[in-house]
C-alpha atoms as a PDB file:
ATOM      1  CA  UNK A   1      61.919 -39.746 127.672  1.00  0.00           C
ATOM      2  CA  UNK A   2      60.635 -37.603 124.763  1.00  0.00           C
ATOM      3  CA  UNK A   3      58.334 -38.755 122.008  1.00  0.00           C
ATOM      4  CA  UNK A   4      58.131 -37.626 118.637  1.00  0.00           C
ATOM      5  CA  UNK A   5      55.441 -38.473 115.948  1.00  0.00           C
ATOM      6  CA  UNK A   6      57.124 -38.826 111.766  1.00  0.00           C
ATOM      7  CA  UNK A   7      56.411 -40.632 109.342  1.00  0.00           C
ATOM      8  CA  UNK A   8      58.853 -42.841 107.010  1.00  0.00           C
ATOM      9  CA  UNK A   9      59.479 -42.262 103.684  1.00  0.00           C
ATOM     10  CA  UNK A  10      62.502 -43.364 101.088  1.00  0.00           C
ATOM     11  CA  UNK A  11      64.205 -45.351 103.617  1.00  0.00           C
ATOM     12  CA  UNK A  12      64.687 -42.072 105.968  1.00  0.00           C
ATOM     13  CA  UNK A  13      62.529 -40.859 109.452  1.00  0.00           C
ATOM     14  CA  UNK A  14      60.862 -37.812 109.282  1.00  0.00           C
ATOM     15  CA  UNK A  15      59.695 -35.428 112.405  1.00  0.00           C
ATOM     16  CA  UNK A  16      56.941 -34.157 112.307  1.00  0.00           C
ATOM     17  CA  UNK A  17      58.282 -31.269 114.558  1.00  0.00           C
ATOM     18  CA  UNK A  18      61.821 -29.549 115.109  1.00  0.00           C
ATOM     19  CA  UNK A  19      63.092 -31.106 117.977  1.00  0.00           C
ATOM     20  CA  UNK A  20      66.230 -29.963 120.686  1.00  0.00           C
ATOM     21  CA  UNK A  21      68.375 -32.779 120.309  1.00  0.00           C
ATOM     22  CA  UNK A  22      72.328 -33.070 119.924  1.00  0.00           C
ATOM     23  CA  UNK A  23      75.200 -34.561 117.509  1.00  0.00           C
ATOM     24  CA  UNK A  24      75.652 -38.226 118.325  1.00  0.00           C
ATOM     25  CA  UNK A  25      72.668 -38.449 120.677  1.00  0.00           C
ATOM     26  CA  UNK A  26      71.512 -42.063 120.892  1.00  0.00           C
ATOM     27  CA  UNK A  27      67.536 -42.630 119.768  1.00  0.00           C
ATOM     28  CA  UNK A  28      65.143 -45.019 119.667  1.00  0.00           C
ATOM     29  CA  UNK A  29      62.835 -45.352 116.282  1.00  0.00           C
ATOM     30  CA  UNK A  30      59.693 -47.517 117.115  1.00  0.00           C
ATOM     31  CA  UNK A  31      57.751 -48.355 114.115  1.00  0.00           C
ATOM     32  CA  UNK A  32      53.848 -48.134 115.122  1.00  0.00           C
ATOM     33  CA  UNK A  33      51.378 -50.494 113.756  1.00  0.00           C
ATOM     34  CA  UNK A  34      49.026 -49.172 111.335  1.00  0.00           C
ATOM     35  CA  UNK A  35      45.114 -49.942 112.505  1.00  0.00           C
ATOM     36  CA  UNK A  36      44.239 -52.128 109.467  1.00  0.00           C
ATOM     37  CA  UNK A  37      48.051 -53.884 109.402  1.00  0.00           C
ATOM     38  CA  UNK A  38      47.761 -57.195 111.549  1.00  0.00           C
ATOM     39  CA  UNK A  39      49.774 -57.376 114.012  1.00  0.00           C
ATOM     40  CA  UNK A  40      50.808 -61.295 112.918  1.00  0.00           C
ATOM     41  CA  UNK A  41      50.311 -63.082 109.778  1.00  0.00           C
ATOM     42  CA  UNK A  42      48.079 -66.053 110.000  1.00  0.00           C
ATOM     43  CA  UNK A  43      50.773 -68.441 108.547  1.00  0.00           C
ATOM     44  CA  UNK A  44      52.971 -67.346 111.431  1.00  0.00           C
ATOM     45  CA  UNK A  45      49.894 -68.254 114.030  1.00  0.00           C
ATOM     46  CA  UNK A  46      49.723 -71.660 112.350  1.00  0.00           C
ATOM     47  CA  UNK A  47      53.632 -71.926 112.477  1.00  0.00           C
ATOM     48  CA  UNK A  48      53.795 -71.129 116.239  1.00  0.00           C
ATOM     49  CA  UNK A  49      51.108 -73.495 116.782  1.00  0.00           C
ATOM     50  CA  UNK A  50      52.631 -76.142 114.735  1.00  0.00           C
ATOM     51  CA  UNK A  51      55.222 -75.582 116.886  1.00  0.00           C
ATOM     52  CA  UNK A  52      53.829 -76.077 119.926  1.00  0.00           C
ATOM     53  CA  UNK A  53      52.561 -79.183 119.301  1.00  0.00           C
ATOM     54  CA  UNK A  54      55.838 -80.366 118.184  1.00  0.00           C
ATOM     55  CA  UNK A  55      57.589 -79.294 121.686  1.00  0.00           C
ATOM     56  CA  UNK A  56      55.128 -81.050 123.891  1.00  0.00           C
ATOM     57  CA  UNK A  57      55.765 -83.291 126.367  1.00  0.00           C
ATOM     58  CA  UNK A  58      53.138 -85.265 127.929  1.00  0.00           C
ATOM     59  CA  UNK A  59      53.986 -85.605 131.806  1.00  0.00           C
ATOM     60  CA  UNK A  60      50.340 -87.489 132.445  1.00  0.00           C
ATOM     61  CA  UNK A  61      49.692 -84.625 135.521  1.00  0.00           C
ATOM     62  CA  UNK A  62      46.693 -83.345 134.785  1.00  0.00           C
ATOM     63  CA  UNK A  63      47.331 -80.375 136.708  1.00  0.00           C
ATOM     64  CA  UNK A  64      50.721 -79.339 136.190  1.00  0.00           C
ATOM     65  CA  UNK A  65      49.514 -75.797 135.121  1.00  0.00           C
ATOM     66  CA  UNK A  66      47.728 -74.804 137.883  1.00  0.00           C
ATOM     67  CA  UNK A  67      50.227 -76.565 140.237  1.00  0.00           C
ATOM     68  CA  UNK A  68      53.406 -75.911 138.568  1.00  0.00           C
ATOM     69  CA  UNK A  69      54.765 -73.791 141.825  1.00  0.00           C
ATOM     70  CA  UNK A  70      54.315 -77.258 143.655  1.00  0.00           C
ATOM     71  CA  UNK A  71      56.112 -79.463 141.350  1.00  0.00           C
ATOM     72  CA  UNK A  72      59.028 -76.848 140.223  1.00  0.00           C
ATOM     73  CA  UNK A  73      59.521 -75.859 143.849  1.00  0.00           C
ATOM     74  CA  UNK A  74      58.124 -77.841 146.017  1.00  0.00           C
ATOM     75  CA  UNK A  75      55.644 -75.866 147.465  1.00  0.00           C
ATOM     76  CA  UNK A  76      52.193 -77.103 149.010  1.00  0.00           C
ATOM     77  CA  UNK A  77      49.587 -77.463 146.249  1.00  0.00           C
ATOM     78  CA  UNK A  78      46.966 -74.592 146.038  1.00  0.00           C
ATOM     79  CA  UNK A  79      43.149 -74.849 147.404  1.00  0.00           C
ATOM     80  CA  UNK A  80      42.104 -72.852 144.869  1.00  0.00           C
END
């Protein structure tokens, strides 16, 4: 896979260098995060926690996440 460094300007990609490609080739445009950008807003943090409050379910086993390979598939519980 080849990568290519541009920048994005007007609504259109541009290379930074010429590149060997063909008509109707398929790409892939990744846009990179800049350093200072966050990477998620901190409304969305409080909206995915918000959410996972809503979607909990309280089974009363105390250690479902360490043991969940024993109670999903029946495996012996771990030592560890």
């Amino acid at each position: 896979m080849l990568s290519i460094e541009g920048t994005f300007q007007n609504g259109v990609v541009q290379i930074n260098q010429p590149v060997a490609g063909r008509d109707g080739q398929k790409v892939l445009i990744v846009f990179l995060q800049e350093k200072n950008e966050p990477a998620i807003s901190d409304s969305a943090w409080s909206d995915f926690a918000q959410l996972l409050k809503e979607c909990q379910v309280n089974t009363a086993i105390r250690d479902l996440a360490h043991q969940h390979d024993h109670y999903l598939h029946g495996t012996p519980k771990r030592e560890d």
